[in-house]
Protein backbone atom coordinates (compact mmCIF):
# COMPACT_ATOMS: atom_id res chain seq x y z
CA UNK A 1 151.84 37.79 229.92
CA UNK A 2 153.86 38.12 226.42
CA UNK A 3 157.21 38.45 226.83
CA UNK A 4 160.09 39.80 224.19
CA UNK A 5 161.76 36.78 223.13
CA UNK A 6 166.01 37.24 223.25
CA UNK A 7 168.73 35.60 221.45
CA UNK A 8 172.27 35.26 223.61
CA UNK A 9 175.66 35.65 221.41
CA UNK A 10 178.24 35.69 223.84
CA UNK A 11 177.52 37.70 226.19
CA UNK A 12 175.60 40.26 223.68
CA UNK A 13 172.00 40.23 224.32
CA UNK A 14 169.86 41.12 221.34
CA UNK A 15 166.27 41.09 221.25
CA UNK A 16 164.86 38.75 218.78
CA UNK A 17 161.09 40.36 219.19
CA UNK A 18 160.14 42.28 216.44
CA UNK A 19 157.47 44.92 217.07
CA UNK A 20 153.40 44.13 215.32
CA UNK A 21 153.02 45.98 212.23
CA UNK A 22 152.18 49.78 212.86
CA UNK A 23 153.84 49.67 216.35
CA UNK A 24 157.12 51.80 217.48
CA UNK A 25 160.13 49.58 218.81
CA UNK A 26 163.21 50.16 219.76
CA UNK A 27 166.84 48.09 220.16
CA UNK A 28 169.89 48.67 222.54
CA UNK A 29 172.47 46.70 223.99
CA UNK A 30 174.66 47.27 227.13
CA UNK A 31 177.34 46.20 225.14
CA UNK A 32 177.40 49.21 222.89
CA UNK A 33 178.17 52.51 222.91
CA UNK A 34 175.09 54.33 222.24
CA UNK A 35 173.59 51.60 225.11
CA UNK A 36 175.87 52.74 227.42
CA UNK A 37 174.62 56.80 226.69
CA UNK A 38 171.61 55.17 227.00
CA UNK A 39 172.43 53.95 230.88
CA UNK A 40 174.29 56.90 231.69
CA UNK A 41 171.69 59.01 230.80
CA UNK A 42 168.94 57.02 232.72
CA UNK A 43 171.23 56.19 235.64
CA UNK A 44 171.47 60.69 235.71
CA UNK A 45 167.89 61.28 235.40
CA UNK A 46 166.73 58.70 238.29
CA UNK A 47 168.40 60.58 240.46
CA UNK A 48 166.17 64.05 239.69
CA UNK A 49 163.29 62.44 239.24
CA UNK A 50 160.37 64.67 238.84
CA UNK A 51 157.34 63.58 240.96
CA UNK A 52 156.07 60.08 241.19
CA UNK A 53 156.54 56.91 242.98
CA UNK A 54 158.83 57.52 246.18
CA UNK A 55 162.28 56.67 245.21
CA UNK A 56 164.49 54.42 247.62
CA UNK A 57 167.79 55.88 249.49
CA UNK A 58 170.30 54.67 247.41
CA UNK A 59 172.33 56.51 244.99
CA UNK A 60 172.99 55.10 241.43
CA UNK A 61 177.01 55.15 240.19
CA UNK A 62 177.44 54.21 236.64
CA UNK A 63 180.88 53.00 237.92
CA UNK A 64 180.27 51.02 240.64
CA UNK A 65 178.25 47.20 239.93
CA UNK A 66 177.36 46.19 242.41
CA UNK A 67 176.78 46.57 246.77
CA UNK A 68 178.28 46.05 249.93
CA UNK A 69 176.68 43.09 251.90
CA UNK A 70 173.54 43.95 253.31
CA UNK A 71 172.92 46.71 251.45
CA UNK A 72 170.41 48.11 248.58
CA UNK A 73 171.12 47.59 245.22
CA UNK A 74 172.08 49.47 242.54
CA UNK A 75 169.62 51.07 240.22
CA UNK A 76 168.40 48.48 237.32
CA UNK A 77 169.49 49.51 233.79
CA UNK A 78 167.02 50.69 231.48
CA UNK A 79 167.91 48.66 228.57
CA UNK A 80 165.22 47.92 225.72
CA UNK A 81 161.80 48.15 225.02
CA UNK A 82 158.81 47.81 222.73
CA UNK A 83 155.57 48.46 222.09
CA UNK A 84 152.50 46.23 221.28
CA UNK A 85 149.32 47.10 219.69
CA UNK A 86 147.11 46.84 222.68
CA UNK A 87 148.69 49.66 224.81
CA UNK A 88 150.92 47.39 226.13
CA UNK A 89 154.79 47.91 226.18
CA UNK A 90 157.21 45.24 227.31
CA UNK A 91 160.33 46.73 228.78
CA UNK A 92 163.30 44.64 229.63
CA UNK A 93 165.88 45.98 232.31
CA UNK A 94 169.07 44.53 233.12
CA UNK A 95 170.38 44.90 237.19
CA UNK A 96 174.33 44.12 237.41
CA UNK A 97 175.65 41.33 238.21
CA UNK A 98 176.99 42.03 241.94
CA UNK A 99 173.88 43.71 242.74
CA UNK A 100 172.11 41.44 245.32
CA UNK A 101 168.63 42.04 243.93
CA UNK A 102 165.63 39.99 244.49
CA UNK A 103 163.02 41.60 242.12
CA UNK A 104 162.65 44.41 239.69
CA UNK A 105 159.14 46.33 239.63
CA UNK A 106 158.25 48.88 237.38
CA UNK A 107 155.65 52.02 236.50
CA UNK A 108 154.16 54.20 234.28
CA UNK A 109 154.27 57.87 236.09
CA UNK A 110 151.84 59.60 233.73
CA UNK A 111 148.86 58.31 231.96
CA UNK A 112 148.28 54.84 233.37
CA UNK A 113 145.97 53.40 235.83
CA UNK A 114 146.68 51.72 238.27
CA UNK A 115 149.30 53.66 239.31
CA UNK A 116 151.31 51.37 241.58
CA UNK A 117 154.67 49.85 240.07
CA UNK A 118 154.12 45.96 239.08
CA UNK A 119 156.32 43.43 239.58
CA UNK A 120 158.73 42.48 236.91
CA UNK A 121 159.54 38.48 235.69
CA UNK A 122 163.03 37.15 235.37
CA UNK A 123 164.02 36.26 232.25
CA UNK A 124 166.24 33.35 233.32
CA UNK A 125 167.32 32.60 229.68
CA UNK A 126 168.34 35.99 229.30
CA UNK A 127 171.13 36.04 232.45
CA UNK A 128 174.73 36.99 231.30
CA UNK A 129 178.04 36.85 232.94
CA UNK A 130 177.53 40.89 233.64
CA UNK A 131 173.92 40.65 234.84
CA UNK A 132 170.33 39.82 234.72
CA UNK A 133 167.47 40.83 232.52
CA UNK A 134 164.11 41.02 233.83
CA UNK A 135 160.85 41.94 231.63
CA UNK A 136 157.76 44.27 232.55
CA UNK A 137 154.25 44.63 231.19
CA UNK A 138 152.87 47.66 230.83
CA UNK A 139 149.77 49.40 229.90
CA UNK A 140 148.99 52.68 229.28
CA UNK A 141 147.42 55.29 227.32
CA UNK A 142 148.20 56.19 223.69
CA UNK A 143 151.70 58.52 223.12
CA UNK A 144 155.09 59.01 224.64
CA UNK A 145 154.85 57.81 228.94
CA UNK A 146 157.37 58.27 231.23
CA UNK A 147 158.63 54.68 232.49
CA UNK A 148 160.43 53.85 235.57
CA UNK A 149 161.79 50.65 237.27
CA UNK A 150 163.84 49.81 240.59
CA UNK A 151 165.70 46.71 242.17
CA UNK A 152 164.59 45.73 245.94
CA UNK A 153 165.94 43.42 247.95
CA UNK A 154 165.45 42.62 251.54
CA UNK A 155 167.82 45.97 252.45
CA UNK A 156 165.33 48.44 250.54
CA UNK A 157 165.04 49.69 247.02
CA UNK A 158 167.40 51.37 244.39
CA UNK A 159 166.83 54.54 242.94
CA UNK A 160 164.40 54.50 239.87
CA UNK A 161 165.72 54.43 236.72
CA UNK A 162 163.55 56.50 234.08
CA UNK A 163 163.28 56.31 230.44
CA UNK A 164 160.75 57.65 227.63
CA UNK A 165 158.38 54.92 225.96
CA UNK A 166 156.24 55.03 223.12
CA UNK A 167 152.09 53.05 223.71
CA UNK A 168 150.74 52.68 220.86
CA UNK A 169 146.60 52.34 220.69
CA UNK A 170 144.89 49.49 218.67
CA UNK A 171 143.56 46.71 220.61
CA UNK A 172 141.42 47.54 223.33
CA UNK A 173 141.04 43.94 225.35
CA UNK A 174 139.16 43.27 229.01
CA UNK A 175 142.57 43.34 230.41
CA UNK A 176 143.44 47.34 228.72
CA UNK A 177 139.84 48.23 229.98
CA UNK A 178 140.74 47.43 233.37
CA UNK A 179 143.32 49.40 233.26
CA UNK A 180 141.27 52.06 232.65
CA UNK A 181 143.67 52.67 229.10
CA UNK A 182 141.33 52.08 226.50
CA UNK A 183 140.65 55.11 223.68
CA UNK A 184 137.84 55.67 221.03
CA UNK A 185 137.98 54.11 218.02
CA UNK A 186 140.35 51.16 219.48
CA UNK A 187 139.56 47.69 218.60
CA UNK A 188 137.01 46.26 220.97
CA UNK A 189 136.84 42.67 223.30
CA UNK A 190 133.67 42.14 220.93
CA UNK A 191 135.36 43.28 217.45
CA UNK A 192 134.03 46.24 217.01
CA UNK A 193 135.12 49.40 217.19
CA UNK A 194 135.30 51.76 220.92
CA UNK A 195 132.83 54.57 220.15
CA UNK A 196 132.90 56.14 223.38
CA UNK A 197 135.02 56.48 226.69
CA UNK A 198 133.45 58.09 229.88
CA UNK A 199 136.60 58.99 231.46
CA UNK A 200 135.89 56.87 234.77
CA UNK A 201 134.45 53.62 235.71
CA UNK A 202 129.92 54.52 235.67
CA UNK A 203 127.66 52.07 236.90
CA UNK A 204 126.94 50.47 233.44
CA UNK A 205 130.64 50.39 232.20
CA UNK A 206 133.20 53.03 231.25
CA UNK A 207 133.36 52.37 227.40
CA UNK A 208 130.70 51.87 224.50
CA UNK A 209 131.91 49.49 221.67
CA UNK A 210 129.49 49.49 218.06
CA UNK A 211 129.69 46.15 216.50
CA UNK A 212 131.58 46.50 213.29
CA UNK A 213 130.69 46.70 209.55
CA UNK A 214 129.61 43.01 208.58
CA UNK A 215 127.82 42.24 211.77
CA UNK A 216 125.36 40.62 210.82
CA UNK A 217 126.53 39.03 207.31
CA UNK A 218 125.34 41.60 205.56
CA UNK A 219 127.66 45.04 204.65
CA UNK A 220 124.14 46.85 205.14
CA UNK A 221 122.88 46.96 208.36
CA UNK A 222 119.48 45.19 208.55
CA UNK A 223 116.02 46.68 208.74
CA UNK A 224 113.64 45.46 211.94
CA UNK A 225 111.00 46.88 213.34
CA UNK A 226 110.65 48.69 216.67
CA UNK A 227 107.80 46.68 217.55
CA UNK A 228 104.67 44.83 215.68
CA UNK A 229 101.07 46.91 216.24
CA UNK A 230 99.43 44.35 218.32
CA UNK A 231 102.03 43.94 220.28
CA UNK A 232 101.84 44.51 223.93
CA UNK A 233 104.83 46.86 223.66
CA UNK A 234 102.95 48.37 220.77
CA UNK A 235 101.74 51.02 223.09
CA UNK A 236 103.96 51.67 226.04
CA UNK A 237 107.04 48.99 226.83
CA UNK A 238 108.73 51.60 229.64
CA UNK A 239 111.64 51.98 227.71
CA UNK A 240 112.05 55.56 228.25
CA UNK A 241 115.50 55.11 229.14
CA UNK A 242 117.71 58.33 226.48
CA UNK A 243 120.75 58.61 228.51
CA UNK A 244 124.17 56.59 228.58
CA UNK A 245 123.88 53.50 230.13
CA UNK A 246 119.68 52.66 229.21
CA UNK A 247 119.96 50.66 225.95
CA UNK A 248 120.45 47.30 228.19
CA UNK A 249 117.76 47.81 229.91
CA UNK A 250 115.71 49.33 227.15
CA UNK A 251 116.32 46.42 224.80
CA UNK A 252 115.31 44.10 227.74
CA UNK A 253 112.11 45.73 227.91
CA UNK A 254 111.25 46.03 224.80
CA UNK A 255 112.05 42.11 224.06
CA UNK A 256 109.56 41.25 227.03
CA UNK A 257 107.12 43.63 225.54
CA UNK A 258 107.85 42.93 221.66
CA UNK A 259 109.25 39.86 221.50
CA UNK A 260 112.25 38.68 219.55
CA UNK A 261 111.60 39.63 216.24
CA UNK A 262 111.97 43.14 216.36
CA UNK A 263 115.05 45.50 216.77
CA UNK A 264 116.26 44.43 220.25
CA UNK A 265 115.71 41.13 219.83
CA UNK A 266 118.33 41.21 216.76
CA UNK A 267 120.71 43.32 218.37
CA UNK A 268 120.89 41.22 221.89
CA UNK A 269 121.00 37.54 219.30
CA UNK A 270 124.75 38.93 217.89
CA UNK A 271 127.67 37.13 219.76
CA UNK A 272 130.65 39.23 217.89
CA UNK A 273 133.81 38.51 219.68
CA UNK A 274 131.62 35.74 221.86
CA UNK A 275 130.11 38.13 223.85
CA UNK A 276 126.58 37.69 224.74
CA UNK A 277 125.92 41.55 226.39
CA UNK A 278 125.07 43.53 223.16
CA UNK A 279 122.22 45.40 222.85
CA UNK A 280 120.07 47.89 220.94
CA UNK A 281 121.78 51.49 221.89
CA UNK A 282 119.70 54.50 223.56
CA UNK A 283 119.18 57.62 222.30
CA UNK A 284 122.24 59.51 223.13
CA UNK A 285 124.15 56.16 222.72
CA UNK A 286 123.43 55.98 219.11
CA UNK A 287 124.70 59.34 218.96
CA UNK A 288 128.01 58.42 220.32
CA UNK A 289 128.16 55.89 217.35
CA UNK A 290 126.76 58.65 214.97
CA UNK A 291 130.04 60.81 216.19
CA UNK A 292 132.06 57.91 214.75
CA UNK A 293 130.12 56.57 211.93
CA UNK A 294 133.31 57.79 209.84
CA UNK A 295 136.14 55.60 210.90
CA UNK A 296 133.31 52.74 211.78
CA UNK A 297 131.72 52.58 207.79
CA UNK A 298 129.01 51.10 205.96
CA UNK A 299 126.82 53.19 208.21
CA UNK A 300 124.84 55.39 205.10
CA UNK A 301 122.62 57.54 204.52
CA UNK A 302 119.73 56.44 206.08
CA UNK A 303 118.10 56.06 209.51
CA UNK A 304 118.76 53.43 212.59
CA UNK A 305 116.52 52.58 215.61
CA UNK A 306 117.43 53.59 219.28
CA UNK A 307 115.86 51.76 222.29
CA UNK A 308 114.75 54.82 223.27
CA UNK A 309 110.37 54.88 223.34
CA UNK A 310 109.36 58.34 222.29
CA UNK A 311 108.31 61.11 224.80
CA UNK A 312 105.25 62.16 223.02
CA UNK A 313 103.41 59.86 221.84
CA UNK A 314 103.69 55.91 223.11
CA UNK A 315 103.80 54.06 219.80
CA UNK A 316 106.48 56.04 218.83
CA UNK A 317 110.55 55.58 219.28
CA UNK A 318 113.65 57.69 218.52
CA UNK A 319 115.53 57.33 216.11
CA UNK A 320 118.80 58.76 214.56
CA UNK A 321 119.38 59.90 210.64
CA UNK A 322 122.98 59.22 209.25
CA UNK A 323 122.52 61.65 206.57
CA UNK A 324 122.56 64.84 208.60
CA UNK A 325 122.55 63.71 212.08
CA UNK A 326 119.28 64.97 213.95
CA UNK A 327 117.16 62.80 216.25
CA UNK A 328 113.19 62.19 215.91
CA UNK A 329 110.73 60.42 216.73
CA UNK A 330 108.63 58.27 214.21
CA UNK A 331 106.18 54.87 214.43
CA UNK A 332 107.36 51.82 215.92
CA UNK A 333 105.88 49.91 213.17
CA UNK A 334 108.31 51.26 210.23
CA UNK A 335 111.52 49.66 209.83
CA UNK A 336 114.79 51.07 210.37
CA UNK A 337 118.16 50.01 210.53
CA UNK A 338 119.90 48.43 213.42
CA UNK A 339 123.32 48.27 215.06
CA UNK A 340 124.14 46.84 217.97
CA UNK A 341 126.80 47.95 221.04
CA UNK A 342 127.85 47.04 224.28
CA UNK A 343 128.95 48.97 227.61
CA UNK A 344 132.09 47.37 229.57
């Protein structure tokens, strides 16, 4: 996990991370005052909480530090944040120094999956004289999330402390699409570019990535064909797959049935990002990477092979034009551009 790096100057703690280009961060110390606002503010909205995780039986004081033997500790300090460009925020929170705390956990109440607070690291080089600082990761959608984090101990839990953080979209790596936090258009795990997002997990994936402009050393897009006449496939390969989630097993079929010299068999050869799952997209899955062919480029005005076989006639295959967007059928022999994608 990345952490936020810190510089100590006495006992001022400053964050030495700065945020990636085109990300939102944000600096605050305990030591000053619009830090302490900061805490006071937090330390009053933990306790009226709107709905989320349950929230322990203690009650937060801004002027007490720390807790009678035995007992829960005090609420952690939300202290400093920022974001990264692949949804992921690290926020640092500081617990005071008589506060008998043995870890720090933390969640995202809206717009994250999972929803279950994760376990925060101790940042041993950042401890002070007045406390220590422990650091989160965090993923969630794009936009402003509610964040919350809470001290345990072997006595219970603190109240949650609650502050407003900024995720900002880019990168959209295995680990984000886990999380179920990746969004259209986001960098994907194969560079290219998220073209679609089903909402939940399906049984082929939850997210379509096109490979970018470039793929295939070319800024055009290459011409194949469907499949050679002579060709056992010529006639019938069974691809009949249209919907979300066939191309795979389309392009499978028609490489047994064409062979690799066709269509499929250059879409499943790329390896973008190392990834060896790419494929010639089905019908409606080449519309999904119509619907973006804006903010993906170099896709012009011409027309690109699906995986899908046609429904009329057997030696034909659909296929989408870029000029104006409608779907047809036409000869497996002709060629047509391709572009490959792949489900995760």
């Amino acid at each position: 996990m990345r952490r936020a790096g810190v510089v100590l100057v006495g006992a001022l703690v400053v964050f030495g991370a700065v945020a990636a280009s085109g990300c939102s961060s944000e600096r605050r110390s305990a030591a000053d005052p619009s830090a302490a606002a900061s805490v006071s503010s937090a330390l009053t909205s933990s306790a009226a909480a709107p709905s989320g995780p349950s929230v322990g039986s203690a009650t937060p004081s801004a002027a007490s530090s720390g807790v009678a033997s035995g007992g829960v500790p005090d609420a952690p300090i939300a202290s400093r944040w920022r974001s990264l460009p692949t949804h992921e925020v690290q926020w640092s929170v500081w617990t005071p120094k008589d506060s008998v705390v043995t870890g720090v956990e933390a969640v995202v109440v809206n717009g994250t999956s999972p929803a279950e607070p994760v376990p925060c690291d101790a940042d041993a080089n950042a401890a002070t004289q007045t406390g220590t600082y422990w650091t989160c990761s965090l993923i969630a959608r794009q936009g402003q999330r509610t964040v919350r984090a809470r001290a345990v101990n072997d006595s219970g839990v603190s109240e949650w402390t609650e502050d407003q953080v900024t995720f900002n979209r880019g990168s959209c790596t295995d680990a984000v699409a886990a999380a179920g936090a990746c969004e259209e258009f986001d960098t994907g795990p194969g560079g290219g570019f998220v073209v679609y997002d089903a909402g939940t997990r399906q049984s082929w994936g939850q997210y379509l990535e096109a490979a970018p402009p470039g793929w295939s050393g070319s800024q055009d897009d290459p011409t194949k064909q469907w499949c050679a006449p002579g060709q056992a496939g010529y006639e019938n390969t069974l691809a009949t797959g249209t919907q979300i989630g066939a191309g795979a097993s389309n392009t499978a079929l028609m490489i047994q049935n064409c062979g690799t010299g066709t269509a499929a068999g250059l879409a499943s050869a790329y390896r973008g990002g190392g990834k060896t799952d790419w494929f010639l997209p089905s019908k409606d899955e080449l519309m999904k990477v119509y619907d973006r062919r804006g903010e993906i480029g170099a896709l012009t005005d011409d027309t690109w092979w699906s995986s899908s076989q046609g429904s009329g006639t057997a030696d034909d295959a659909w296929m989408q034009y870029f000029s104006l967007g409608p779907q047809n059928e036409d000869g497996k022999r002709w060629f047509k551009r391709v572009r490959p994608v792949r489900a995760f």
